[in-house]
N, C-alpha and C. Protein backbone atom coordinates (compact mmCIF):
# COMPACT_ATOMS: atom_id res chain seq x y z
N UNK A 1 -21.88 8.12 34.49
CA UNK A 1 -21.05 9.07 33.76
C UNK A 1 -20.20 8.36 32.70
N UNK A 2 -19.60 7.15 33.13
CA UNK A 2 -18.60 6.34 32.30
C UNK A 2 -19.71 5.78 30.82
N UNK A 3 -20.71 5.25 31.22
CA UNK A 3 -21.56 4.64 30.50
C UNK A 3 -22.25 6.02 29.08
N UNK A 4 -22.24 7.06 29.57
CA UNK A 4 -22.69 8.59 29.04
C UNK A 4 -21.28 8.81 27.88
N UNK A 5 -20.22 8.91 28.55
CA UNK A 5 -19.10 9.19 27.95
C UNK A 5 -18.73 7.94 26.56
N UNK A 6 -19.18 6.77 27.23
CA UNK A 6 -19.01 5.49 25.64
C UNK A 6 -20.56 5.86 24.56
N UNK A 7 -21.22 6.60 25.20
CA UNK A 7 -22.31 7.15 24.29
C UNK A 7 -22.12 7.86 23.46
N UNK A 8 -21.21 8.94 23.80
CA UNK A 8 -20.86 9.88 23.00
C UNK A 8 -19.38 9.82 22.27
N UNK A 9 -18.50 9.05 22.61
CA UNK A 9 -17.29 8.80 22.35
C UNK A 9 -17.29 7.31 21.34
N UNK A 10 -18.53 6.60 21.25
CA UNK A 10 -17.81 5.41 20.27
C UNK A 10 -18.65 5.87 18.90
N UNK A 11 -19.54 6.54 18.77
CA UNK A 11 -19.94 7.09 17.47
C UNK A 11 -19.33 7.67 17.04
N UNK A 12 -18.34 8.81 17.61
CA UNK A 12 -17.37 9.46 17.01
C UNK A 12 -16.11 8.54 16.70
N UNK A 13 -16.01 7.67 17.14
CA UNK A 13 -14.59 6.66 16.87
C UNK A 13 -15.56 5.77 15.67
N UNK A 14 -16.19 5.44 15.75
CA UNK A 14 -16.65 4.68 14.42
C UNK A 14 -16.69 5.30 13.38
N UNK A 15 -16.71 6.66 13.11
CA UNK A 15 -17.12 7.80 11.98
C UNK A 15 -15.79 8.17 11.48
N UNK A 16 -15.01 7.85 12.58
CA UNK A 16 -13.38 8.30 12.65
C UNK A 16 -12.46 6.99 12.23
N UNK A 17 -13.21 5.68 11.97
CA UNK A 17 -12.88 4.62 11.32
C UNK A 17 -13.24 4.72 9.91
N UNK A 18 -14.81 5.08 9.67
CA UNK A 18 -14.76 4.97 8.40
C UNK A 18 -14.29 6.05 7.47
N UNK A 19 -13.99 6.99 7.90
CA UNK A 19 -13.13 7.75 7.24
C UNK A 19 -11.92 7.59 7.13
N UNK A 20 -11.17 6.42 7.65
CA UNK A 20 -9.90 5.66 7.75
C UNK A 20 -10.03 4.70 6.67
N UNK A 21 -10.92 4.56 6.10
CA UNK A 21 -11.32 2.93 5.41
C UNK A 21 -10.62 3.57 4.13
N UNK A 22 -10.04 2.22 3.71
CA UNK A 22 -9.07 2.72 2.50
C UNK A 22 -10.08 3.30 1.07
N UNK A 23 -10.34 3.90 0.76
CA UNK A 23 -10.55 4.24 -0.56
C UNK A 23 -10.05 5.15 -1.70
N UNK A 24 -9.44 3.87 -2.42
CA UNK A 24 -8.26 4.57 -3.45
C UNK A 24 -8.99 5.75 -3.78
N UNK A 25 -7.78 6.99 -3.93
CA UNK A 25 -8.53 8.01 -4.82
C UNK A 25 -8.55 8.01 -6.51
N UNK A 26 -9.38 8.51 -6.89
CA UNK A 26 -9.55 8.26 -8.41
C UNK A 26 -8.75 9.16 -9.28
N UNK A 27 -7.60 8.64 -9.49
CA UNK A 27 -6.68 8.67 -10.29
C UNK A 27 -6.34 8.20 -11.56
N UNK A 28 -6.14 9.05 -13.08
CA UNK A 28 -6.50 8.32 -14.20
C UNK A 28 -4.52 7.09 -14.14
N UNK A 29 -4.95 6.58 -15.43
CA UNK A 29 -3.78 5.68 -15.56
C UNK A 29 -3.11 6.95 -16.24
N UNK A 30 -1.44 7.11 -16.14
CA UNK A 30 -0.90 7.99 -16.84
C UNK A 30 -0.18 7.60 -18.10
N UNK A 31 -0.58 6.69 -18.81
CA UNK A 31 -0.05 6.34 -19.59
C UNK A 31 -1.42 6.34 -20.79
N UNK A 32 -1.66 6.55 -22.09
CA UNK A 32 -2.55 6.13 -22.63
C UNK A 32 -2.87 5.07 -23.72
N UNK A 33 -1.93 3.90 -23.28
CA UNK A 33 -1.51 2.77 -23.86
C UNK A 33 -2.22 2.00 -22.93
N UNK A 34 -2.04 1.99 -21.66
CA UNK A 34 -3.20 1.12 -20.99
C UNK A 34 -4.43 1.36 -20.63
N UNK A 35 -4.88 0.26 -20.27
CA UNK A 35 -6.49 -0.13 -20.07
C UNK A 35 -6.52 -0.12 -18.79
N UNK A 36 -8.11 0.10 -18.03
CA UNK A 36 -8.06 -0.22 -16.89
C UNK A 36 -8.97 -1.89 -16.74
N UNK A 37 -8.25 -3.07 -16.30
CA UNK A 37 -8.84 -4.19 -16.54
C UNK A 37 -9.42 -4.62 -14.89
N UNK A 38 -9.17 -4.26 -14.12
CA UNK A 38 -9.59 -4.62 -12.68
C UNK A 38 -9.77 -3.69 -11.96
N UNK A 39 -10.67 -3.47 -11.10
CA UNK A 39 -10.98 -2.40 -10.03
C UNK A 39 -12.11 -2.68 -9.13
N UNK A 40 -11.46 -2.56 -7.77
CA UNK A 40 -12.12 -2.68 -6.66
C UNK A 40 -12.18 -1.33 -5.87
N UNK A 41 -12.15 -1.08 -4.71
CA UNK A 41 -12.68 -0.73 -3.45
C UNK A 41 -11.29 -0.02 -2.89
N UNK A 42 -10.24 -0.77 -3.04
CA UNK A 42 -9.23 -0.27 -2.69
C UNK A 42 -7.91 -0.38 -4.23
N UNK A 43 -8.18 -1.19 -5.36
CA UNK A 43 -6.85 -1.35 -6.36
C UNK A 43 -7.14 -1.02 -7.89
N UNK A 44 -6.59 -0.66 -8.29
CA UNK A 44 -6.84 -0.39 -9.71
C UNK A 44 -5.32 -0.92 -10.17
N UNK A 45 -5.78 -1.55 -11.37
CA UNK A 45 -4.90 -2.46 -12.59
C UNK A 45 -5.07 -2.05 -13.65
N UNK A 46 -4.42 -1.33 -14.29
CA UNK A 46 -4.07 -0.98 -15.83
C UNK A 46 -2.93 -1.79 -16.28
N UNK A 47 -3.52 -2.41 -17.22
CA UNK A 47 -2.47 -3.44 -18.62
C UNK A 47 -2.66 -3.14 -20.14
N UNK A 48 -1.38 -3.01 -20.77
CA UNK A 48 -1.33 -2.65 -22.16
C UNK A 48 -2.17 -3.57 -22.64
N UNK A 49 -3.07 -3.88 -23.84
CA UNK A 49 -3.90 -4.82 -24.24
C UNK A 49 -3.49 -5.92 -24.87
N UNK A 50 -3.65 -7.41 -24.19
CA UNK A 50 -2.67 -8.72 -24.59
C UNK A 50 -1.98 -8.19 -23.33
N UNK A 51 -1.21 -7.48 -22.61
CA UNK A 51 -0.59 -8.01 -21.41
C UNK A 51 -1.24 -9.76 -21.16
N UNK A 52 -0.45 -10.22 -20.59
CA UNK A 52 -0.36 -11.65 -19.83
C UNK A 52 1.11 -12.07 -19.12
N UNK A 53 0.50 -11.69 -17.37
CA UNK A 53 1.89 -11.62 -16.87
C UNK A 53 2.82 -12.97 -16.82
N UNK A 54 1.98 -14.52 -17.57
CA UNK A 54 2.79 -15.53 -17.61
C UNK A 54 3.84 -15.37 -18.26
N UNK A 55 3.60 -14.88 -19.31
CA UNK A 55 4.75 -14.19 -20.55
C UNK A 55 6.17 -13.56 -19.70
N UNK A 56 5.89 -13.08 -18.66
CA UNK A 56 7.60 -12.65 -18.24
C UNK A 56 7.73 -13.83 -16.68
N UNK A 57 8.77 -14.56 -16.73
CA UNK A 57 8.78 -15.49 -15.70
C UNK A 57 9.55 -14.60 -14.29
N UNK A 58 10.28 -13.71 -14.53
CA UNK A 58 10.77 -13.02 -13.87
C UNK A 58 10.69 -11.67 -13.64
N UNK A 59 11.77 -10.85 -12.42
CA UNK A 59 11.07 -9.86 -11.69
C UNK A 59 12.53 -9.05 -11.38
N UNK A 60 12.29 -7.56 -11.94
CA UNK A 60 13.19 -7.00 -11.45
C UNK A 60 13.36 -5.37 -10.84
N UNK A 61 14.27 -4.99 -9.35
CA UNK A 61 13.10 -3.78 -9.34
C UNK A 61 14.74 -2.81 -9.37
N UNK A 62 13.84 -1.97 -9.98
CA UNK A 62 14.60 -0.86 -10.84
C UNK A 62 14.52 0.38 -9.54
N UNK A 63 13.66 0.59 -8.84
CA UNK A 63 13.78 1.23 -7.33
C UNK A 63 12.13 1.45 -6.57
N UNK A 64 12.46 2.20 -5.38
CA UNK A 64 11.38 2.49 -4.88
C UNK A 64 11.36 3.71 -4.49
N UNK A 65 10.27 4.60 -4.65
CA UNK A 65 10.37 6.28 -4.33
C UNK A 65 9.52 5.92 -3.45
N UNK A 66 9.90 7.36 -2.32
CA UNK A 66 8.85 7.95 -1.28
C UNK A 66 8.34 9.44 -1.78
N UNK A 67 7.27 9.56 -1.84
CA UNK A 67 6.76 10.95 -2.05
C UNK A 67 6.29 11.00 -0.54
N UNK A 68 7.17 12.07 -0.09
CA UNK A 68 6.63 12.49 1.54
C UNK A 68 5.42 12.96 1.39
N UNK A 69 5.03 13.17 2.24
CA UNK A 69 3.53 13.64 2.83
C UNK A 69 3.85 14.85 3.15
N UNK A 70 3.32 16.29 2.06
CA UNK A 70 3.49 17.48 2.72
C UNK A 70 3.46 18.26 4.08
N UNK A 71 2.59 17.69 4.73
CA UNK A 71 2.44 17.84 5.62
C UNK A 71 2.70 17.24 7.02
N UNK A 72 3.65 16.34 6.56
CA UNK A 72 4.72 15.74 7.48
C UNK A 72 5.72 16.74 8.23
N UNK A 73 5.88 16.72 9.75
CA UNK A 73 7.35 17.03 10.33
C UNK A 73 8.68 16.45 9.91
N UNK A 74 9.35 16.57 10.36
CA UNK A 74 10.79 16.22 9.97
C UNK A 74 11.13 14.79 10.62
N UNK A 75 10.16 14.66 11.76
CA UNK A 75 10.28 12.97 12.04
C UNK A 75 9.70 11.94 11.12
N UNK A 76 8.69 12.41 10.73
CA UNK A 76 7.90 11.73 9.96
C UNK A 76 8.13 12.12 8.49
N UNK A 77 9.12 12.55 8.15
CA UNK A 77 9.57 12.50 6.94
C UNK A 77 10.78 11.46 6.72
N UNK A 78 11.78 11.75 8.07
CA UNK A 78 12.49 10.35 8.18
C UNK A 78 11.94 9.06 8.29
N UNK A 79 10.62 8.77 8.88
CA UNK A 79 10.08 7.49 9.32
C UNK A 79 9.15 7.36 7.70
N UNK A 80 9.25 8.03 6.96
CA UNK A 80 8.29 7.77 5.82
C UNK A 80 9.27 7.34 4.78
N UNK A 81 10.53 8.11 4.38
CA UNK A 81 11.42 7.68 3.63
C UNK A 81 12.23 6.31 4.37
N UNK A 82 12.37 6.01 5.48
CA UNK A 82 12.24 4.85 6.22
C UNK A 82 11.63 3.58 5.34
N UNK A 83 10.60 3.81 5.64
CA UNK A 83 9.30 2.75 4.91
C UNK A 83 9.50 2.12 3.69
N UNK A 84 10.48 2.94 2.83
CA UNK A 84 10.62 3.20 1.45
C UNK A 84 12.02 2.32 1.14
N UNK A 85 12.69 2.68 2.47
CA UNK A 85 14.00 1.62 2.60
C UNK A 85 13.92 0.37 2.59
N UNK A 86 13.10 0.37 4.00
CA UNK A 86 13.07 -1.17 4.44
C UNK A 86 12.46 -2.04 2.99
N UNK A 87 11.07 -1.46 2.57
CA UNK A 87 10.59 -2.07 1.32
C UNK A 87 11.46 -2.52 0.24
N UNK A 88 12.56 -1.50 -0.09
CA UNK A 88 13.46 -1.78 -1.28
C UNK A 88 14.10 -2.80 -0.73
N UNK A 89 14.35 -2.93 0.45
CA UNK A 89 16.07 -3.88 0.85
C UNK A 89 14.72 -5.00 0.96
N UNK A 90 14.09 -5.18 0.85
CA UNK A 90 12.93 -6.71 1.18
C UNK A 90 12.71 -7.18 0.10
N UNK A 91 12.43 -6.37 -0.93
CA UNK A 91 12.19 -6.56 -2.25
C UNK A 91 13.32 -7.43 -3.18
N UNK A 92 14.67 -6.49 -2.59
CA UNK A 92 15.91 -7.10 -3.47
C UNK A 92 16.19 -8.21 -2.45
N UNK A 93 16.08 -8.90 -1.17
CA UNK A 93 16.63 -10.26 -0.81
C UNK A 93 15.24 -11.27 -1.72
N UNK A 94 14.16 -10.63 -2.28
CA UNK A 94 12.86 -11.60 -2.73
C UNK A 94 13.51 -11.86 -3.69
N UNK A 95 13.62 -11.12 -4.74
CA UNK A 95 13.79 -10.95 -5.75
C UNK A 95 15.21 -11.72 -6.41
N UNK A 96 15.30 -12.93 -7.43
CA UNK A 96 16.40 -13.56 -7.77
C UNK A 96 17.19 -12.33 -8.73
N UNK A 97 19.01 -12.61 -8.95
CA UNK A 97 18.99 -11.81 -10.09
C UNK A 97 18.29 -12.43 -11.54
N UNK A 98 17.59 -11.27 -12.36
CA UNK A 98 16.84 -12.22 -13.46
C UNK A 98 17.98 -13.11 -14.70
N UNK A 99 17.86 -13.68 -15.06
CA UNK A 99 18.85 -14.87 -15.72
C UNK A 99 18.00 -14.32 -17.56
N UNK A 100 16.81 -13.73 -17.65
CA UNK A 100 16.64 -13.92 -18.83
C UNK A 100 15.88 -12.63 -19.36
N UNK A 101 15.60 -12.49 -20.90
CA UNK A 101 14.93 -11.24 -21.18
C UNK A 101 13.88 -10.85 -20.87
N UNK A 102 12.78 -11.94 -20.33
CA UNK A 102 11.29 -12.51 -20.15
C UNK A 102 11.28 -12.11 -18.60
N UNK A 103 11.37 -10.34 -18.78
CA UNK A 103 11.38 -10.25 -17.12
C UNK A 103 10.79 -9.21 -17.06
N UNK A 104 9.79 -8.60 -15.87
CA UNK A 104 9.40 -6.87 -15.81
C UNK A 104 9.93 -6.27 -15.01
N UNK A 105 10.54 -4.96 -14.70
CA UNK A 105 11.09 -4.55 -14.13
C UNK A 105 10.00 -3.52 -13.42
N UNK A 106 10.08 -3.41 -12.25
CA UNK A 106 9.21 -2.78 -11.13
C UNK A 106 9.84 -1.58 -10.40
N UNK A 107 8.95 -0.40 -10.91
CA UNK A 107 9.35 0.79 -10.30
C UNK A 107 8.15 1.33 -9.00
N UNK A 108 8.65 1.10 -7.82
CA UNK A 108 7.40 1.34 -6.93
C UNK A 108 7.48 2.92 -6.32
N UNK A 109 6.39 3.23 -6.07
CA UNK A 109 5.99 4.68 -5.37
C UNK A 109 5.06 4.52 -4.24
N UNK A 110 5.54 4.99 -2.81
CA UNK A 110 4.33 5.17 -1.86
C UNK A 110 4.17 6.67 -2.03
N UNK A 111 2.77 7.03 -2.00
CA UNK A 111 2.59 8.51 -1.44
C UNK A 111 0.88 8.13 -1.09
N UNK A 112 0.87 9.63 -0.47
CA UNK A 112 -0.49 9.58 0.33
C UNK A 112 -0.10 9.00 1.47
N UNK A 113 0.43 9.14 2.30
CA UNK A 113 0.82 8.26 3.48
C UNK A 113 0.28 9.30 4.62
N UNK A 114 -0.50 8.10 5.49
CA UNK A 114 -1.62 8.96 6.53
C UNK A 114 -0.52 7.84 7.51
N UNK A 115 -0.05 8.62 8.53
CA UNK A 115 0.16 8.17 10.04
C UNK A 115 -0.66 7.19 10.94
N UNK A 116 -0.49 6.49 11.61
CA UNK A 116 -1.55 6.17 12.68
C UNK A 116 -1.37 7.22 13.65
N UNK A 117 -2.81 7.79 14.39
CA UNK A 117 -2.76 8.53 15.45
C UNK A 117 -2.57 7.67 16.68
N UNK A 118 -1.53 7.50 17.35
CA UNK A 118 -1.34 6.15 18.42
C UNK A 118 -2.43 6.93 19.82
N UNK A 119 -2.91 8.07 20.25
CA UNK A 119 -3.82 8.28 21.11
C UNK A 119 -4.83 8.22 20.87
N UNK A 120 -5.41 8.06 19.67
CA UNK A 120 -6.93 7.99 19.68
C UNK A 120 -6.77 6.40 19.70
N UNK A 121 -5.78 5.71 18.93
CA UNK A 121 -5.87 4.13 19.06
C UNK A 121 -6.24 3.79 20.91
N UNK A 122 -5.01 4.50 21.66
CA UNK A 122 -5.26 4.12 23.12
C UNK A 122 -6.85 4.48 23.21
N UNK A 123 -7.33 5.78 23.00
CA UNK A 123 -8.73 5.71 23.52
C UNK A 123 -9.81 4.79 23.23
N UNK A 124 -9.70 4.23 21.58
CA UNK A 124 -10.45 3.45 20.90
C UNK A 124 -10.30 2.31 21.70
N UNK A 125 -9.31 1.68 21.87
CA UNK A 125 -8.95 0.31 22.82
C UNK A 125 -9.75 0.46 24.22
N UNK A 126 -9.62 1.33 24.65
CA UNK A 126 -10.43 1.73 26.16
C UNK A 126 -11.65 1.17 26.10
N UNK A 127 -12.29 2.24 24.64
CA UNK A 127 -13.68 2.15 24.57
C UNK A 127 -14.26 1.02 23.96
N UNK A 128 -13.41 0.86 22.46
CA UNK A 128 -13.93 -0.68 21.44
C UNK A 128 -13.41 -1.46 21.34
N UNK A 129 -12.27 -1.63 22.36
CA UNK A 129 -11.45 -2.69 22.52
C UNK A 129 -10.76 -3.14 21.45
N UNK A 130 -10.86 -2.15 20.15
CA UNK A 130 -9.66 -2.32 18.86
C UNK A 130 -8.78 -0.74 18.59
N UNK A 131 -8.13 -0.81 17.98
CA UNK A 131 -7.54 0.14 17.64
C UNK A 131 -8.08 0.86 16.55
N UNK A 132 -8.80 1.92 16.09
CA UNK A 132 -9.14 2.08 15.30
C UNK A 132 -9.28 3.12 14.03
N UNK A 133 -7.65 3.39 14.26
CA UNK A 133 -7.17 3.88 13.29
C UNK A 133 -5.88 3.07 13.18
N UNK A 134 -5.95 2.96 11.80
CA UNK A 134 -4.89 2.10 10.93
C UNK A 134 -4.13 2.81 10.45
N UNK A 135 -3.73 3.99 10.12
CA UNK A 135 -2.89 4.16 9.08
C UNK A 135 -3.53 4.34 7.26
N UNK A 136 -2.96 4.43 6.53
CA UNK A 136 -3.05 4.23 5.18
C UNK A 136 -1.98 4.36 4.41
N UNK A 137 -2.07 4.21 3.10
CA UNK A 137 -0.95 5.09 1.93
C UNK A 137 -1.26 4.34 0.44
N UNK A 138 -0.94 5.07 -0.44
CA UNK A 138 -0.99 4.65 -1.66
C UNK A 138 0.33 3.74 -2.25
N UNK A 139 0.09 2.44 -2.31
CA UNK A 139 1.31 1.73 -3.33
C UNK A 139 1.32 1.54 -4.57
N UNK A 140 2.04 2.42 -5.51
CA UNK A 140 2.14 2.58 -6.92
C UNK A 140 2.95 1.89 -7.66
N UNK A 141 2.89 0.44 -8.46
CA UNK A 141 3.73 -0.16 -9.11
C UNK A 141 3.48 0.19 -10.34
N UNK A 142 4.58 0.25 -11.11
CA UNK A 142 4.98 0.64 -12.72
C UNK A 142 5.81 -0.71 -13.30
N UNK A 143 5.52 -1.59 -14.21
CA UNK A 143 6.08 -2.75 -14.46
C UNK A 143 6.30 -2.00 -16.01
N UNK A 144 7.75 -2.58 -15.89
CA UNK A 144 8.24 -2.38 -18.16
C UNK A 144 8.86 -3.49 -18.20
N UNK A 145 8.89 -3.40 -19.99
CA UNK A 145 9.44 -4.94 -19.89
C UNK A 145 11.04 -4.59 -20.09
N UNK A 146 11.58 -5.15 -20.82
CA UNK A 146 13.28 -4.91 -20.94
C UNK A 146 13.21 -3.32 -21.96
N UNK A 147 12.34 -3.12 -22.88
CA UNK A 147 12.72 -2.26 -23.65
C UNK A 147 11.83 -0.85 -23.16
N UNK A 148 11.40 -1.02 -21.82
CA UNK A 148 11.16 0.42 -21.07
C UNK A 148 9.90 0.33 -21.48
N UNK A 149 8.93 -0.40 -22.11
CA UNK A 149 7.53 -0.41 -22.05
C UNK A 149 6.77 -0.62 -21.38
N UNK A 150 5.53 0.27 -20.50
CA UNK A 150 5.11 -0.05 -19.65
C UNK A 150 3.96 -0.94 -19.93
N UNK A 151 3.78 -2.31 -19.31
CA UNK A 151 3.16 -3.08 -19.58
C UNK A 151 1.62 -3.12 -18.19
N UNK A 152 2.04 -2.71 -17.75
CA UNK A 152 0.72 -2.89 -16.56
C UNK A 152 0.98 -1.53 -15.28
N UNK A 153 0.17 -1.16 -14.68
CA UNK A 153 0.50 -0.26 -13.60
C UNK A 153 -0.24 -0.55 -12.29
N UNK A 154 0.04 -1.16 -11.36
CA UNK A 154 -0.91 -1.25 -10.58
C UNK A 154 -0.90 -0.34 -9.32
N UNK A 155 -2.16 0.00 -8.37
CA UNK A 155 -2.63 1.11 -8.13
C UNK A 155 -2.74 0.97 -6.58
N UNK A 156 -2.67 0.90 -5.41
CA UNK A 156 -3.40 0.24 -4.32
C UNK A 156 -3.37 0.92 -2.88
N UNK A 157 -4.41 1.37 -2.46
CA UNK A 157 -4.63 1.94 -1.25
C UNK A 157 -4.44 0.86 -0.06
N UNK A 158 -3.44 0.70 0.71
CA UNK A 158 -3.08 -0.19 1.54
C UNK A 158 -3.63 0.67 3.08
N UNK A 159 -4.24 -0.19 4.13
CA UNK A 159 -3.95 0.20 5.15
C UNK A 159 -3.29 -1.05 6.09
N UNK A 160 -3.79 -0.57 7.64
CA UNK A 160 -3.19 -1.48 8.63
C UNK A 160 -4.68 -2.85 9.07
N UNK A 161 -4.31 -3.11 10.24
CA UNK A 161 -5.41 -3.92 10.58
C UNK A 161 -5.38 -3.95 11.75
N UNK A 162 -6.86 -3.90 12.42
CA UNK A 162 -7.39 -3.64 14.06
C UNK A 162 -6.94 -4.63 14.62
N UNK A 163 -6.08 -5.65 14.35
CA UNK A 163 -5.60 -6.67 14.87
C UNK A 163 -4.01 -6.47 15.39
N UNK A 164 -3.38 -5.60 14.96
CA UNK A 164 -2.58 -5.79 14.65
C UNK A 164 -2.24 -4.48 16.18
N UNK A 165 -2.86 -4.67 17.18
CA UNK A 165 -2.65 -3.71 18.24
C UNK A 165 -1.35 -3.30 18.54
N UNK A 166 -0.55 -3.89 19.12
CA UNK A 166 0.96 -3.21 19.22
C UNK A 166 1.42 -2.36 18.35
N UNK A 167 1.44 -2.67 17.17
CA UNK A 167 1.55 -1.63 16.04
C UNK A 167 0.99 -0.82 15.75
N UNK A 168 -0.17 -0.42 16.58
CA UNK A 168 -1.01 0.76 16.78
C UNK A 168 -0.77 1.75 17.71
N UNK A 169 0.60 1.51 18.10
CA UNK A 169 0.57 2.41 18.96
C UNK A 169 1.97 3.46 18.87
N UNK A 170 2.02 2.88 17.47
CA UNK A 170 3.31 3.79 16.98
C UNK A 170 2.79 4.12 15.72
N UNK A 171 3.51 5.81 15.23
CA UNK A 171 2.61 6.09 13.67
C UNK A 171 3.15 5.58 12.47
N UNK A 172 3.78 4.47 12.37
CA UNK A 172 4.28 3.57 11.29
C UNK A 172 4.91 2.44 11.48
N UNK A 173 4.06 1.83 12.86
CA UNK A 173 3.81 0.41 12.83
C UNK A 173 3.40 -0.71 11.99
N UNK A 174 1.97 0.39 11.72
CA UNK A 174 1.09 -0.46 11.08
C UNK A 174 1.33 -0.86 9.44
N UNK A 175 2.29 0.32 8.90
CA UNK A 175 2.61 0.53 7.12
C UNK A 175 3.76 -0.26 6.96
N UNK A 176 4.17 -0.65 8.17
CA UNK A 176 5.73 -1.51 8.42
C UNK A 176 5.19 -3.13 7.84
N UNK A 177 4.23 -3.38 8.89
CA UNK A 177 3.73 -4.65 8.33
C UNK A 177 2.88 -5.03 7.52
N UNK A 178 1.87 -3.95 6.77
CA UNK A 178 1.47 -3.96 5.80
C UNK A 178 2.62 -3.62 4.47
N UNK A 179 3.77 -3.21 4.35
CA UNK A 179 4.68 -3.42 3.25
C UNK A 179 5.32 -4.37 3.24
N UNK A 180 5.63 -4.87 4.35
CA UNK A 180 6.55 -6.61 4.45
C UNK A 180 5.58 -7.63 4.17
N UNK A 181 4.44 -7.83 3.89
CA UNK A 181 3.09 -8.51 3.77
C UNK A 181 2.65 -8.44 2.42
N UNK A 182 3.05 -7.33 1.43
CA UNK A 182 2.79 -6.52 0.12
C UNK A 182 3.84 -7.49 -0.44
N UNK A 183 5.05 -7.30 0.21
CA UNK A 183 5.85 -7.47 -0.83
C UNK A 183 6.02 -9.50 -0.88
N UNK A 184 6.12 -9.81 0.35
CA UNK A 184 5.60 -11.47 0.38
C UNK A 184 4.88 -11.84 -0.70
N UNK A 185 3.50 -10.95 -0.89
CA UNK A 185 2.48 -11.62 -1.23
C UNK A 185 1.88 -11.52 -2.82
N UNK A 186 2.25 -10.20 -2.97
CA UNK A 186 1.79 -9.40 -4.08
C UNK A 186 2.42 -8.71 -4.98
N UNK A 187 3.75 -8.79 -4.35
CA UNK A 187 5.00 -7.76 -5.57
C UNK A 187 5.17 -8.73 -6.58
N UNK A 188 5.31 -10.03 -6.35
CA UNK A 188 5.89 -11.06 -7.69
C UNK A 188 4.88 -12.23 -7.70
N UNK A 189 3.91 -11.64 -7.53
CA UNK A 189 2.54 -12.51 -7.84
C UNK A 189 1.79 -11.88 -9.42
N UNK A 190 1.80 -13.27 -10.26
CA UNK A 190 0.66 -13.03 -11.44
C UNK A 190 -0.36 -12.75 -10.49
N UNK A 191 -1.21 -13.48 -10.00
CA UNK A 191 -2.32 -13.33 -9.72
C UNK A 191 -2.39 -11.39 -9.47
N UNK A 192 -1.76 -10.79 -8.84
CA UNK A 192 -1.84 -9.49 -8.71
C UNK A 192 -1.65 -8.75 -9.60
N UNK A 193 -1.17 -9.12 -10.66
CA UNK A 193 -1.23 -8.78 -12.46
C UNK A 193 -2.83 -9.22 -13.24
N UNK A 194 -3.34 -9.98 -12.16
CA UNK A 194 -4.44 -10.56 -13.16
C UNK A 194 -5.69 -9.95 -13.23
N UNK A 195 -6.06 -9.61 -14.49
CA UNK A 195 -7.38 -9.31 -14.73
C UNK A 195 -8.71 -9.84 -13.59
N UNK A 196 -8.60 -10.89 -13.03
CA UNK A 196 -9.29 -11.80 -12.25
C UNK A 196 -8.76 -11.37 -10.64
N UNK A 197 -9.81 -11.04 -9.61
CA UNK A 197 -9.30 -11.11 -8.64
C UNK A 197 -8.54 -11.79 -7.63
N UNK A 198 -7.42 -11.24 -6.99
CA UNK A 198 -6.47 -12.49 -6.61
C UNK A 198 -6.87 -12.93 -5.35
């Protein structure tokens, strides 16, 4: 019976993964000054033409919005504008004050924000011994330079990772450590400005 039940229960958890798998939705650039110079699977990069993020040595962020998830409760509207906190207050201990004009200023947006379901994770663990729903959400950076020009926009469908089990078992575990990981790695990185994959 047990052996019958992983027959029918891990095809549906695998189908129920890949429909978890991040894929940005196709969204134009809103600006029509930029280009789109990079695109993958999950990020899209639009830069004014000649952008070159060596050109500004510094980094400054002007704020971070949450666009709730319509269809969020009232917990999960607190735990989503949450997300949006912790990110800003991480951002400004990264972030030096800038000393010079040669700086972009960073306006970020999450929306699209999908929950982890923490019971199907328990069942998935039972059955595939990972968790296998992650979470998702869209991270929207807007970079200008000092005179409000937007110089690049970058685009990125973030999720969680099957590794990352404990945090699967709450519905914004997983976006917790995928934004503290974002902003380490990728908020004040050229390479994540770069035409070239980072």
């Amino acid at each position: 019976m047990k052996n019958n039940l992983k027959k029918i229960l891990v095809p549906i958890l695998l189908v129920q993964l890949s429909a978890c798998a991040s894929v940005l939705p196709g969204e134009p650039a809103k600006d029509n000054e930029l280009s789109l110079i990079r695109q993958d699977k999950t990020t899209r990069l639009y830069a004014r033409p000649g952008f070159d993020p060596q050109r500004f040595g510094e980094y400054a962020l002007d704020r971070v919005e949450v666009q709730v998830t319509a269809s969020a409760n009232a917990l999960q509207k607190i735990e989503q504008e949450k997300l949006g906190a912790q990110l800003q207050t991480q951002l400004r201990q990264l972030i030096a004050p800038p000393a010079s004009a040669a700086r972009l200023n960073m306006e970020v947006r999450l929306h699209d924000i999908e929950p982890v379901t923490p019971a199907l994770n328990m069942v998935s663990i039972v059955l595939a011994f990972v968790p296998l729903d992650t979470g998702a959400m869209t991270l929207e950076t807007t970079y200008r330079d000092v005179d409000g020009v937007v110089q690049a926009r970058r685009i990125e469908r973030l999720s969680g990772s099957i590794f990352n089990i404990k945090a699967s078992f709450s519905e914004y575990g997983q976006h917790k450590i995928v934004l503290s990981e974002w902003a380490q790695n990728c908020a004040l990185s050229e390479a994540c400005l770069s035409a070239t994959a980072e």
